[in-house]
Protein backbone atom coordinates (compact mmCIF):
# COMPACT_ATOMS: atom_id res chain seq x y z
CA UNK A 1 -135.08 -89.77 94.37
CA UNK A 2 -133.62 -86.56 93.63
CA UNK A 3 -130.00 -87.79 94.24
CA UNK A 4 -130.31 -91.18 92.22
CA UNK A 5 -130.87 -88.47 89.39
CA UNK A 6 -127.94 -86.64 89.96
CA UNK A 7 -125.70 -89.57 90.36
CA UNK A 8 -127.00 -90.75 87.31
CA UNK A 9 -126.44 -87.64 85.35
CA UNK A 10 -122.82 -87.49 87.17
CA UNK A 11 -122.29 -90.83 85.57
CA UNK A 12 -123.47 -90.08 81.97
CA UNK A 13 -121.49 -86.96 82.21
CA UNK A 14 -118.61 -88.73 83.37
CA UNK A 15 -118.95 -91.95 81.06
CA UNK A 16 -118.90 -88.74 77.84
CA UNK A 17 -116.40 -86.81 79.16
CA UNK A 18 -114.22 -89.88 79.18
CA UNK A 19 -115.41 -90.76 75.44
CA UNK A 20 -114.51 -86.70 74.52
CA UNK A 21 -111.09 -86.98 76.24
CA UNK A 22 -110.03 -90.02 74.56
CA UNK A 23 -111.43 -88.81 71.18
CA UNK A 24 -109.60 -85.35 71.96
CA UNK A 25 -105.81 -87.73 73.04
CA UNK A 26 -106.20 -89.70 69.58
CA UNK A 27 -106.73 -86.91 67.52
CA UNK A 28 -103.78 -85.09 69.62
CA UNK A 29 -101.52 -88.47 69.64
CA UNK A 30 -102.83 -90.16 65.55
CA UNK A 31 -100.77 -87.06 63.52
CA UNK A 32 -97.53 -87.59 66.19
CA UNK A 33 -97.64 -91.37 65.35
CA UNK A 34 -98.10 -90.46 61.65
CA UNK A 35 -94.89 -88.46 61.25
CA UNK A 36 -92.86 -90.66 63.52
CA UNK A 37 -93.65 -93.91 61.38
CA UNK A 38 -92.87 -91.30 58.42
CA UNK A 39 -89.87 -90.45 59.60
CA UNK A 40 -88.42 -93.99 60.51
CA UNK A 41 -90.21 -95.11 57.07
CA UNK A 42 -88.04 -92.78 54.99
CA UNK A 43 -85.16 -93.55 57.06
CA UNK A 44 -85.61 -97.00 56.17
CA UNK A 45 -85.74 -96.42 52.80
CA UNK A 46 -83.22 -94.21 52.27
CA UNK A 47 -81.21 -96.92 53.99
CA UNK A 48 -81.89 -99.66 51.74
CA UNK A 49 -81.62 -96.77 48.93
């Protein structure tokens, strides 16, 4: 009983962490994308400029 408990705890804490993690990697990963679509935006339009 006591260990179907703590496996299930295990696998909340693992199904969250994964969530957290993948929250943390696109909040890391959204303001890289950001500048490089910046930077190959104003490329383009200095370009066509």
């Amino acid at each position: 009983m006591l260990l179907k408990i703590l496996f299930l705890l295990a696998g909340i804490a693992g199904i969250v962490l994964i969530f957290f993690v993948s929250w943390f990697w696109r909040l890391l990963l959204l303001p890289m994308i950001v500048i490089m679509l910046w930077d190959v935006g104003s490329s383009l339009l200095k370009k066509k400029r």
